[in-house]
N, C-alpha and C. Protein backbone atom coordinates (compact mmCIF):
# COMPACT_ATOMS: atom_id res chain seq x y z
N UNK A 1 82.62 110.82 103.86
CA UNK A 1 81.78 110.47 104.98
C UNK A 1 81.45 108.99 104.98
N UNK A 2 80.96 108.63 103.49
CA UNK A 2 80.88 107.21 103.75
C UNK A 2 81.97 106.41 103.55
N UNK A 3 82.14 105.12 103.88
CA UNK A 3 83.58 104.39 103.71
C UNK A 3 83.31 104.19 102.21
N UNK A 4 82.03 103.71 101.64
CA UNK A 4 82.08 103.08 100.47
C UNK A 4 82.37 104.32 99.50
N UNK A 5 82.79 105.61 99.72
CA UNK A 5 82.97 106.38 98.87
C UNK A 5 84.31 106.87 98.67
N UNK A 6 85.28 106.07 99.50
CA UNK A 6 86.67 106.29 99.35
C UNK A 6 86.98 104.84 98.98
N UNK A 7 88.41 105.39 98.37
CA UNK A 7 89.23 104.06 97.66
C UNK A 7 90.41 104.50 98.57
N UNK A 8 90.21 104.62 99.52
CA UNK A 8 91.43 104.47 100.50
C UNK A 8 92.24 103.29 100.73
N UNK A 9 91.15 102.34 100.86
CA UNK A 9 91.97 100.88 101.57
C UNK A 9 92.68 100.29 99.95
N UNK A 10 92.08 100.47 98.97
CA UNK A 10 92.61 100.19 97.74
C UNK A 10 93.96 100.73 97.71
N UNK A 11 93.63 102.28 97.78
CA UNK A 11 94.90 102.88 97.34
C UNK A 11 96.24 102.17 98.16
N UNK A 12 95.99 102.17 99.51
CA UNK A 12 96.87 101.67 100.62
C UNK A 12 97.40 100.29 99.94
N UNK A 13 96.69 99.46 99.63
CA UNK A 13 96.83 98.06 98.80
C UNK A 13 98.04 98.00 97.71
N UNK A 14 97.39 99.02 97.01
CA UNK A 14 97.89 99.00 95.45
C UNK A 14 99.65 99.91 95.69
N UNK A 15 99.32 100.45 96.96
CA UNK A 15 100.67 101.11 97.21
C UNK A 15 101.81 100.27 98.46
N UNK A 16 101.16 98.78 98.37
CA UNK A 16 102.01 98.05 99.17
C UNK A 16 102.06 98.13 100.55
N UNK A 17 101.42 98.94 101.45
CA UNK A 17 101.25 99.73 102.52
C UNK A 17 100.10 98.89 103.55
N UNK A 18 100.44 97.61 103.57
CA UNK A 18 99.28 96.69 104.16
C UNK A 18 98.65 97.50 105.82
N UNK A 19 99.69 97.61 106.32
CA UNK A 19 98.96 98.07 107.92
C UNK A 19 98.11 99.16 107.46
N UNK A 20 98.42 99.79 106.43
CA UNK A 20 97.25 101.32 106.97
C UNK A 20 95.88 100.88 105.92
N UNK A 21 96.11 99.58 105.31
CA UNK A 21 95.00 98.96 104.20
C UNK A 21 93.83 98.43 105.44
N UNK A 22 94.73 97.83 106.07
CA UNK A 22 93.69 97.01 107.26
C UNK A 22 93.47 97.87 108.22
N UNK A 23 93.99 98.98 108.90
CA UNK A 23 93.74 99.68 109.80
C UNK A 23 92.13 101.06 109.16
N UNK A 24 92.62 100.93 107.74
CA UNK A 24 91.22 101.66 107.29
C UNK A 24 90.01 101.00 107.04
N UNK A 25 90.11 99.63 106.23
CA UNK A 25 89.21 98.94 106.36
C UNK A 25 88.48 97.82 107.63
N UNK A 26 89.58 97.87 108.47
CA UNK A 26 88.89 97.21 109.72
C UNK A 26 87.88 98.27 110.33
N UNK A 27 88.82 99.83 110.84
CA UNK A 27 87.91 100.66 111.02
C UNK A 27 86.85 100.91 110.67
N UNK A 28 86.72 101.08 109.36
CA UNK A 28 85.79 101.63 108.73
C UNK A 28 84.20 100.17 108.81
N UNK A 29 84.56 99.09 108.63
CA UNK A 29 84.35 98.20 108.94
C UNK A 29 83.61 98.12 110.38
N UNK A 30 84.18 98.34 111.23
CA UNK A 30 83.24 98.54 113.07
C UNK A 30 82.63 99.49 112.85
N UNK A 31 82.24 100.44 112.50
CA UNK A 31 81.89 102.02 112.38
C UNK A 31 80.74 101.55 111.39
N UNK A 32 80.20 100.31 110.56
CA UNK A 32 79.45 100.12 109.80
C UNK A 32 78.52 98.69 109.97
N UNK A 33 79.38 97.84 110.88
CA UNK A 33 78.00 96.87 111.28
C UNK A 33 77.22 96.90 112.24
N UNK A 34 75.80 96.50 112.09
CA UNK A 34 75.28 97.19 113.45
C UNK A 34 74.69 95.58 113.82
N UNK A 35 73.95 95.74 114.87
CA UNK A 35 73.97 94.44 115.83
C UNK A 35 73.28 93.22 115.03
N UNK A 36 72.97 93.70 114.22
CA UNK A 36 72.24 91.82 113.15
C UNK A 36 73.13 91.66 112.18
N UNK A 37 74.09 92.94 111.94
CA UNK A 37 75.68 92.09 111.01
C UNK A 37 75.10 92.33 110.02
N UNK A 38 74.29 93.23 109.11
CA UNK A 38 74.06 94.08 108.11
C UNK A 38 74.89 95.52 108.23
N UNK A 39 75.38 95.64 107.08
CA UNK A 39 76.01 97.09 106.64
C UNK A 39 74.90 98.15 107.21
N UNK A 40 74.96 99.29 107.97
CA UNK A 40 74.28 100.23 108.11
C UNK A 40 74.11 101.25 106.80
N UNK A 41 73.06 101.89 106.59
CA UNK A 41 73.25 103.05 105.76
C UNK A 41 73.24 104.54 106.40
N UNK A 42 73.56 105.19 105.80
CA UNK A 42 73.70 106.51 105.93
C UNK A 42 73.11 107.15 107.40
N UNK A 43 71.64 106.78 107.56
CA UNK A 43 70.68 107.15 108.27
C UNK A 43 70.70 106.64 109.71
N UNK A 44 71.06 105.50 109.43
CA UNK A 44 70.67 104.26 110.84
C UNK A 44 71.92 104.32 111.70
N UNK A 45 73.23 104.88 111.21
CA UNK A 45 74.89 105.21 112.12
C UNK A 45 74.30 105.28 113.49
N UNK A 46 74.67 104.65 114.38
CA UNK A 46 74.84 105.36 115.83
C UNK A 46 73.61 104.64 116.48
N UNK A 47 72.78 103.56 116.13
CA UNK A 47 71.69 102.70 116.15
C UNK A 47 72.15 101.10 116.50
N UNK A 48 71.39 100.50 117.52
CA UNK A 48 71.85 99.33 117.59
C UNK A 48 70.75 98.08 117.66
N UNK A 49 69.34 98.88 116.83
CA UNK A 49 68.55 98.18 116.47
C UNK A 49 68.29 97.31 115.18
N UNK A 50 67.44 96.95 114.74
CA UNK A 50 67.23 96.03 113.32
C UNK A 50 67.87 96.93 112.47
N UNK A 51 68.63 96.62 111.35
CA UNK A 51 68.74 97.19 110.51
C UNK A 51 67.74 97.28 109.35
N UNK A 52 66.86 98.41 109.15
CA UNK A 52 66.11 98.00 108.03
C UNK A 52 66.46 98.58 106.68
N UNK A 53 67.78 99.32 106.49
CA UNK A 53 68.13 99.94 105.65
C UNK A 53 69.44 99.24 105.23
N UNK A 54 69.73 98.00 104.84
CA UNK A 54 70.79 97.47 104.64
C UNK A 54 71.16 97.95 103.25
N UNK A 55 72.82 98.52 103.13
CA UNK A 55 73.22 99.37 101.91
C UNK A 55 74.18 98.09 101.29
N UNK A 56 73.61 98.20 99.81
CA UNK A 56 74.20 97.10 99.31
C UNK A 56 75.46 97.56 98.77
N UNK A 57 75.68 99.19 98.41
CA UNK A 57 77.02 99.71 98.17
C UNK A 57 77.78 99.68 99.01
N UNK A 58 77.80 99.86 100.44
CA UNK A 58 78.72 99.28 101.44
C UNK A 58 79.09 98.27 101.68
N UNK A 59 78.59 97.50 101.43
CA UNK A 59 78.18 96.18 101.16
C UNK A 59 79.43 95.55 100.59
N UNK A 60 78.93 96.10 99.16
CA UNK A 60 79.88 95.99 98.15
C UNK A 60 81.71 96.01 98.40
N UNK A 61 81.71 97.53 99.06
CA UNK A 61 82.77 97.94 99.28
C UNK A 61 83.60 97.18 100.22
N UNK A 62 82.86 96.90 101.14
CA UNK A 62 84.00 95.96 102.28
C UNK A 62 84.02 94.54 101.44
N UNK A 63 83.28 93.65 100.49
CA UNK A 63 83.34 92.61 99.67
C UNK A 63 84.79 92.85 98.94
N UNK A 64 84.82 93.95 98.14
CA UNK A 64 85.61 93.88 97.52
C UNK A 64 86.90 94.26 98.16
N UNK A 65 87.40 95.04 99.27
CA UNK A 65 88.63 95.20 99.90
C UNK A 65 88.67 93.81 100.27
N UNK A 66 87.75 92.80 101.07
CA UNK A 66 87.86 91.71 101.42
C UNK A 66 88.66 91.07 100.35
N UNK A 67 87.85 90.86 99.28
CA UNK A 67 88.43 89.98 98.08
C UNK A 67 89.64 89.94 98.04
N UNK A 68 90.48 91.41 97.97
CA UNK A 68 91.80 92.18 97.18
C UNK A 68 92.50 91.62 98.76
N UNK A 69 92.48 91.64 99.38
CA UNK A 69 93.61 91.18 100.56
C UNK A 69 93.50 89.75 100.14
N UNK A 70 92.56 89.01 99.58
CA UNK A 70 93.27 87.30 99.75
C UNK A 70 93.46 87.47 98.39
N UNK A 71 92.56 87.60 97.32
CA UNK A 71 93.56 87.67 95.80
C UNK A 71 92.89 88.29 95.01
N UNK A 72 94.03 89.15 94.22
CA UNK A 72 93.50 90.42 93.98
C UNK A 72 94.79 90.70 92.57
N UNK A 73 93.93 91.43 90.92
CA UNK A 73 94.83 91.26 89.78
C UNK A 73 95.49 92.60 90.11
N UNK A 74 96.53 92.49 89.32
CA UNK A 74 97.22 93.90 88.89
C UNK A 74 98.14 93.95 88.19
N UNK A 75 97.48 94.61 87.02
CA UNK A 75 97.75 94.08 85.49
C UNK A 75 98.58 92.84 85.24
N UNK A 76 99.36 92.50 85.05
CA UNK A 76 99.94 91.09 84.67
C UNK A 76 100.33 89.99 85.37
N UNK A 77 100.12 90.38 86.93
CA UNK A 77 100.20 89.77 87.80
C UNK A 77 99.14 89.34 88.92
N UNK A 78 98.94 88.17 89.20
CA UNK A 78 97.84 87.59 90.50
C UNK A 78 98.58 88.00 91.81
N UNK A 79 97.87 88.47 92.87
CA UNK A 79 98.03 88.62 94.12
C UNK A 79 97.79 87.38 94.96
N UNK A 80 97.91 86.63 96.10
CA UNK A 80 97.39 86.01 96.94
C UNK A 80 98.26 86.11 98.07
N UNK A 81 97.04 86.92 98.84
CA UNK A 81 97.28 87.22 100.45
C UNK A 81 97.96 88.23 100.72
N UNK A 82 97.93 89.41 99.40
CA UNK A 82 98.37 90.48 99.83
C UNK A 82 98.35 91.30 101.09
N UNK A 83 96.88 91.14 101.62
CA UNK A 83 96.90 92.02 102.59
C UNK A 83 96.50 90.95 103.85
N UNK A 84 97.01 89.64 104.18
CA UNK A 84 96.66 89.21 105.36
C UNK A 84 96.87 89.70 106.39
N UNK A 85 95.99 89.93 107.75
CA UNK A 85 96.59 90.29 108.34
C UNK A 85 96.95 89.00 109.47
N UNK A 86 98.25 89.57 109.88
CA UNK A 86 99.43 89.11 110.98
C UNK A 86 98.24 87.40 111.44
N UNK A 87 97.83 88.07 112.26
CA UNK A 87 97.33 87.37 113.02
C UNK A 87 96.56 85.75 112.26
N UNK A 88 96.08 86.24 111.37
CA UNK A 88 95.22 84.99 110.61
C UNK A 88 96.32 84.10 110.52
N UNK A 89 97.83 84.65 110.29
CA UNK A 89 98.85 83.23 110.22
C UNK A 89 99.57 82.88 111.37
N UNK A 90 98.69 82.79 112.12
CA UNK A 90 99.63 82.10 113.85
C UNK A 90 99.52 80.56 113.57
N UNK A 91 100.53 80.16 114.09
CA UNK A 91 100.69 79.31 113.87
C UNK A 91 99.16 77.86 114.54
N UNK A 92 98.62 77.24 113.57
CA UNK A 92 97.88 76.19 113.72
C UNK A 92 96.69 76.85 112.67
N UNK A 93 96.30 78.35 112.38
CA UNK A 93 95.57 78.63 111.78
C UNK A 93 95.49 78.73 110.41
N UNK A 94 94.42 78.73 109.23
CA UNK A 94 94.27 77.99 108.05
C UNK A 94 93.55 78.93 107.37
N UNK A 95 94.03 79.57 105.79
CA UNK A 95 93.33 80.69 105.26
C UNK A 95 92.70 79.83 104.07
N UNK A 96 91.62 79.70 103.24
CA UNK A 96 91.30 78.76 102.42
C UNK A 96 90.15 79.51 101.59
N UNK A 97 90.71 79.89 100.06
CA UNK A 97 89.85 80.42 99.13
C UNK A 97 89.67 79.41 98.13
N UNK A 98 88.43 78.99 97.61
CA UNK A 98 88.05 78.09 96.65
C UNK A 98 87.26 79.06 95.45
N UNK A 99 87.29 78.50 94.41
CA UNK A 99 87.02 79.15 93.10
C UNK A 99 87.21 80.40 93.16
N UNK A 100 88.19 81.20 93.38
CA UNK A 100 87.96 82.89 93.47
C UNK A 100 87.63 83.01 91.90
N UNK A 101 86.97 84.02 91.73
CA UNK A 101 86.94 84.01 90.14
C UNK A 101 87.84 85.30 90.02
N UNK A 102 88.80 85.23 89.11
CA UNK A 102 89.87 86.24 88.74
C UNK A 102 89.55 86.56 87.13
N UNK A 103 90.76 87.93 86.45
CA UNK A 103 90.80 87.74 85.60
C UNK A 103 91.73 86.63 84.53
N UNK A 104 92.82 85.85 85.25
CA UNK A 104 92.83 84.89 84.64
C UNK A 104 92.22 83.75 84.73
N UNK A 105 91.17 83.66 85.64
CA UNK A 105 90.48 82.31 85.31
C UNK A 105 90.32 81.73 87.07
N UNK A 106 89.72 80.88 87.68
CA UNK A 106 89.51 80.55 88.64
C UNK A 106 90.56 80.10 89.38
N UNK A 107 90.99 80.85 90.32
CA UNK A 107 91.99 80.80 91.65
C UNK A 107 91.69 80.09 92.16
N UNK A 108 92.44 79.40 93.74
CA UNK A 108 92.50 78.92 95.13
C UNK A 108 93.52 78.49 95.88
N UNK A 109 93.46 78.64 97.13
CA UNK A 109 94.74 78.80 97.75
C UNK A 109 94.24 78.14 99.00
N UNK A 110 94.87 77.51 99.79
CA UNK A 110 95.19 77.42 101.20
C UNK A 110 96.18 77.62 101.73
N UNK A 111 96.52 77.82 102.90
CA UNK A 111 97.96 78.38 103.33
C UNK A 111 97.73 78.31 104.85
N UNK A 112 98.58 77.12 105.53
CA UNK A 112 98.30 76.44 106.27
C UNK A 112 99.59 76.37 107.38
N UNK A 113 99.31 77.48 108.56
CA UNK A 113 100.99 78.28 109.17
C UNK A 113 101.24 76.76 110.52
N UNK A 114 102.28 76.98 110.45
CA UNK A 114 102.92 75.96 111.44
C UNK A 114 104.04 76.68 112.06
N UNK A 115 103.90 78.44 112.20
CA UNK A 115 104.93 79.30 112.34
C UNK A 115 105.49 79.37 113.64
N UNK A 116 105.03 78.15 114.48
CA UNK A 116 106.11 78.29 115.78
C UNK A 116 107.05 77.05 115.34
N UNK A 117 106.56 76.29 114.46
CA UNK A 117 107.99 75.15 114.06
C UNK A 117 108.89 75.78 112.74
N UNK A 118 107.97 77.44 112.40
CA UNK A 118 109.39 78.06 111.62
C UNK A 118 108.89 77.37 109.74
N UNK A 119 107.40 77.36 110.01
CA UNK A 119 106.89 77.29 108.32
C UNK A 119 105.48 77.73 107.91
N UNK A 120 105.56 78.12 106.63
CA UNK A 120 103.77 78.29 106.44
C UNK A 120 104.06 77.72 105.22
N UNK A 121 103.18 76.70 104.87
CA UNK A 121 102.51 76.09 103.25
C UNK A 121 101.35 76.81 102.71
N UNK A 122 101.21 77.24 101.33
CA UNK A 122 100.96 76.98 100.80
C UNK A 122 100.49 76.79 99.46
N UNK A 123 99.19 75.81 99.55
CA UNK A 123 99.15 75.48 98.25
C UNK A 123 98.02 76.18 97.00
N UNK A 124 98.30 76.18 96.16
CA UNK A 124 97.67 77.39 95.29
C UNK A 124 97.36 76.33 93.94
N UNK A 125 96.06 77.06 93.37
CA UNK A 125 95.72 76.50 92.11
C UNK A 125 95.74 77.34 90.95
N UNK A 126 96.72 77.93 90.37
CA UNK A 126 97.39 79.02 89.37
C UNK A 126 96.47 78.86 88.79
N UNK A 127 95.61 80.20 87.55
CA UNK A 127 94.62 79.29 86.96
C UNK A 127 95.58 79.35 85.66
N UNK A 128 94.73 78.38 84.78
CA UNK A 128 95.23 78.05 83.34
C UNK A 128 94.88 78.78 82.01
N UNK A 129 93.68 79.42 82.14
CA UNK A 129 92.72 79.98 81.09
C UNK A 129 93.83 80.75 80.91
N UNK A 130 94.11 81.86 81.23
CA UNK A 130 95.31 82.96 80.88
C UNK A 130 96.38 83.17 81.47
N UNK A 131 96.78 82.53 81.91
CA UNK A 131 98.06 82.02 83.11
C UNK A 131 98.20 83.62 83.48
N UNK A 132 98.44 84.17 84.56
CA UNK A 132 99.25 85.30 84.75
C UNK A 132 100.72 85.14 84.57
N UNK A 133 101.65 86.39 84.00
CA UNK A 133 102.32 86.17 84.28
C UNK A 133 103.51 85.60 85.58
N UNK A 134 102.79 86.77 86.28
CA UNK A 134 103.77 86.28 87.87
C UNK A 134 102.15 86.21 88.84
N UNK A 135 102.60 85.08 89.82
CA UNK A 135 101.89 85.33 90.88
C UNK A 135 102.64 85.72 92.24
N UNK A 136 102.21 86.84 92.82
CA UNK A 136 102.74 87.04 94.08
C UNK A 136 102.24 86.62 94.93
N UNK A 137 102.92 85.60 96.33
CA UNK A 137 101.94 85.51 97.00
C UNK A 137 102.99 85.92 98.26
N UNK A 138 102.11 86.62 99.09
CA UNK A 138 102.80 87.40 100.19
C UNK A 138 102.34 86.51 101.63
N UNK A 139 103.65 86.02 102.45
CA UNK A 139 103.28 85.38 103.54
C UNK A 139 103.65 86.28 104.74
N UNK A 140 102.90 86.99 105.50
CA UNK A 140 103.23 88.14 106.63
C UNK A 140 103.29 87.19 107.98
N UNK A 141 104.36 86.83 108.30
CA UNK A 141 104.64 86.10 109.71
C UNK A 141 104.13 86.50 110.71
N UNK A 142 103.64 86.17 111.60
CA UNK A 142 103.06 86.75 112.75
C UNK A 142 103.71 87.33 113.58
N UNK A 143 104.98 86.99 113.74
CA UNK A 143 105.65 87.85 114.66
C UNK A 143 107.23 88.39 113.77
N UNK A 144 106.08 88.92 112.40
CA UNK A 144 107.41 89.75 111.25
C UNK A 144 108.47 88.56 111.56
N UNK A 145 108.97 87.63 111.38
CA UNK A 145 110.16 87.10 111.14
C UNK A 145 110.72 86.78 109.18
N UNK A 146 111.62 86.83 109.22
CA UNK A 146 111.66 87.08 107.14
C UNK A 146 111.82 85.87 106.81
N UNK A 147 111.49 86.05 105.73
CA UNK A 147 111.45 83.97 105.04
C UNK A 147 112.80 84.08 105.02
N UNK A 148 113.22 82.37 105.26
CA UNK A 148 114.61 82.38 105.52
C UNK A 148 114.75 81.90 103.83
N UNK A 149 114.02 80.81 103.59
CA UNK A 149 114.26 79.88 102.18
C UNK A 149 112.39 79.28 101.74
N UNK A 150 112.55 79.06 100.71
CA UNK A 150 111.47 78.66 99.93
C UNK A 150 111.46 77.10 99.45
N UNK A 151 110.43 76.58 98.59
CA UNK A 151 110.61 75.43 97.66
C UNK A 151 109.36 75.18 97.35
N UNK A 152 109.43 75.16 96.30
CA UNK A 152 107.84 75.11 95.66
C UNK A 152 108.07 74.22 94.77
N UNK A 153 107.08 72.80 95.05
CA UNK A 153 107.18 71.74 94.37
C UNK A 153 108.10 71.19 95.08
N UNK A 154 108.64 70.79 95.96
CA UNK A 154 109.67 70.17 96.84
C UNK A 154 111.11 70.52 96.13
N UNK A 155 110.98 72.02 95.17
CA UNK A 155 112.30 72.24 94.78
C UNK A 155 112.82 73.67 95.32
N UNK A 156 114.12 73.45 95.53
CA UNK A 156 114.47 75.19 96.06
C UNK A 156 113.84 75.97 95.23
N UNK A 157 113.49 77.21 95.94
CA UNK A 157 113.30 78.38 94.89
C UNK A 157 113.81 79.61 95.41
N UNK A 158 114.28 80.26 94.51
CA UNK A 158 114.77 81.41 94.51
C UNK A 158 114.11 82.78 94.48
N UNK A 159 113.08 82.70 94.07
CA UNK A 159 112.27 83.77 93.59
C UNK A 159 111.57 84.58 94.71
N UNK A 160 112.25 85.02 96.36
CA UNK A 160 111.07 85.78 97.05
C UNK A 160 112.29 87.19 97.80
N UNK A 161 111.46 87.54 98.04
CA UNK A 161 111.79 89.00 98.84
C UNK A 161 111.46 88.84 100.31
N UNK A 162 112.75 88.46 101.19
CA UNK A 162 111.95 88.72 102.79
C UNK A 162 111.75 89.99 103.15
N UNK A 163 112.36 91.00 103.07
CA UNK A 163 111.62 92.34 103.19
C UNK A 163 110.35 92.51 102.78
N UNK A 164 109.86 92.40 101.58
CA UNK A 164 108.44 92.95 101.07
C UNK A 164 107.79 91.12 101.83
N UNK A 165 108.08 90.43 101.95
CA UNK A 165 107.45 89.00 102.56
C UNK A 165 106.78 88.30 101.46
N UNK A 166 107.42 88.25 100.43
CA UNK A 166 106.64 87.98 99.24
C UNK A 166 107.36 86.75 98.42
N UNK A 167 106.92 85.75 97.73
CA UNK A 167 107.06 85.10 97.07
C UNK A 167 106.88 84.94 95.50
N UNK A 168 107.57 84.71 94.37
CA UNK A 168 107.19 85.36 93.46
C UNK A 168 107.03 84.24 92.33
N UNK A 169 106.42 83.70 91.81
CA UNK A 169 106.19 82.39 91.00
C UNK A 169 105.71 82.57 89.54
N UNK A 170 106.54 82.64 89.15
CA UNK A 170 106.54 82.89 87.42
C UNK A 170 106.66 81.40 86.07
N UNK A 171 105.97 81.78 85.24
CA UNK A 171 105.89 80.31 84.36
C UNK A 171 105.08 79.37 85.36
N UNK A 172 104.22 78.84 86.23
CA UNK A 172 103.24 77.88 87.14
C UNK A 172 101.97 78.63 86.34
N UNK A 173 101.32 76.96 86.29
CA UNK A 173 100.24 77.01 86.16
C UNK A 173 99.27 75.81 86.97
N UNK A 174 98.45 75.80 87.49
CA UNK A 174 97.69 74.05 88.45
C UNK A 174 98.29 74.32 89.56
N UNK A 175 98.37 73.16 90.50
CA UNK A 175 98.05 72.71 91.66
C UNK A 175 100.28 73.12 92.20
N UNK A 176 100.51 73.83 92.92
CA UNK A 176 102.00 74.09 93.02
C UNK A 176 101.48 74.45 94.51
N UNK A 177 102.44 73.43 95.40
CA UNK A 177 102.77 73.77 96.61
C UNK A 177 104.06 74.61 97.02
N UNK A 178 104.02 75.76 98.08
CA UNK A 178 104.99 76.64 98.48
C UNK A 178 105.15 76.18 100.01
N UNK A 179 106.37 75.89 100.67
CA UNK A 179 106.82 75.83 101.78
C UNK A 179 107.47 77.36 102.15
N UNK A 180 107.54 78.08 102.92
CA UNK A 180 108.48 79.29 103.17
C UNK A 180 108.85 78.81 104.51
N UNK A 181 110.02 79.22 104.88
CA UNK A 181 110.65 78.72 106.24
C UNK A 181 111.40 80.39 106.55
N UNK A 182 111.02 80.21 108.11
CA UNK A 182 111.47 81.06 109.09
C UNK A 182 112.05 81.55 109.62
């Protein structure tokens, strides 16, 4: 009944399955803010007055699906931008996480689409404390087109999947820029 009591949008996540990640948590998401942009609780659903019952476990819950779509661990590997959706990368628009705190150590990313001239950058701050092994970072084109080619660090790279839309950066640690082209 409540959203914060399913791990739905997780599961959807963790099973690669981005549209039905965002289609549960967006939902679930409208169905839970009420007109001052506090989480509703249990009681207040279907109300479009003050919220005076703001639930900090719902709360919680859309925080943390939030988190896991821009970067998000799993086991030996960093995520970034697993679950963007489409639209945030049209071209001129700008996704920008500073200090995420992870389990290897403090993340950040910008990723900065120019996808009607056929590119999205970007740039990521790997952390150092425990390097992950791989970082994935997934670029979802706005109008699905597959990465044609990569280069990270102004060098070719080899390392991505245009089907899954993913980029895959292994051995980086600091400041490494990604170009993907269209």
């Amino acid at each position: 009944s409540l959203p914060k009591a399913s791990h739905n949008a997780n599961i959807c996540l963790l099973q690669d399955d981005v549209p039905n990640f965002l289609r549960f948590w967006m939902n679930s998401y409208a169905l839970m803010v009420g007109s001052n942009g506090k989480m509703w609780e249990w009681g207040d659903w279907g109300g479009y007055g003050e919220c005076k019952h703001p639930d900090n476990g719902t709360a919680g819950w859309f925080l943390e699906n939030f988190r896991n779509l821009l970067v998000m661990e799993e086991g030996p590997s960093l995520w970034i931008a697993r679950g963007t959706p489409r639209p945030w990368l049209e071209s001129g628009k700008r996704i920008s996480v500073k200090n995420a705190p992870t389990y290897f150590g403090p993340a950040a990313c910008e990723i900065v689409s120019d996808s009607n001239a056929g590119a999205i950058t970007a740039t990521l701050e790997i952390p150092s404390r425990k390097p992950p092994q791989t970082v994935l970072l997934r670029l979802r084109h706005p109008q699905q087109k597959p990465i044609r080619g990569v280069t990270v660090n102004a060098q070719a790279w080899n390392g991505f999947n245009p089907d899954k839309e993913v980029i895959e950066l292994a051995g980086l640690t600091g400041k490494v820029v990604v170009v993907a082209s269209f």
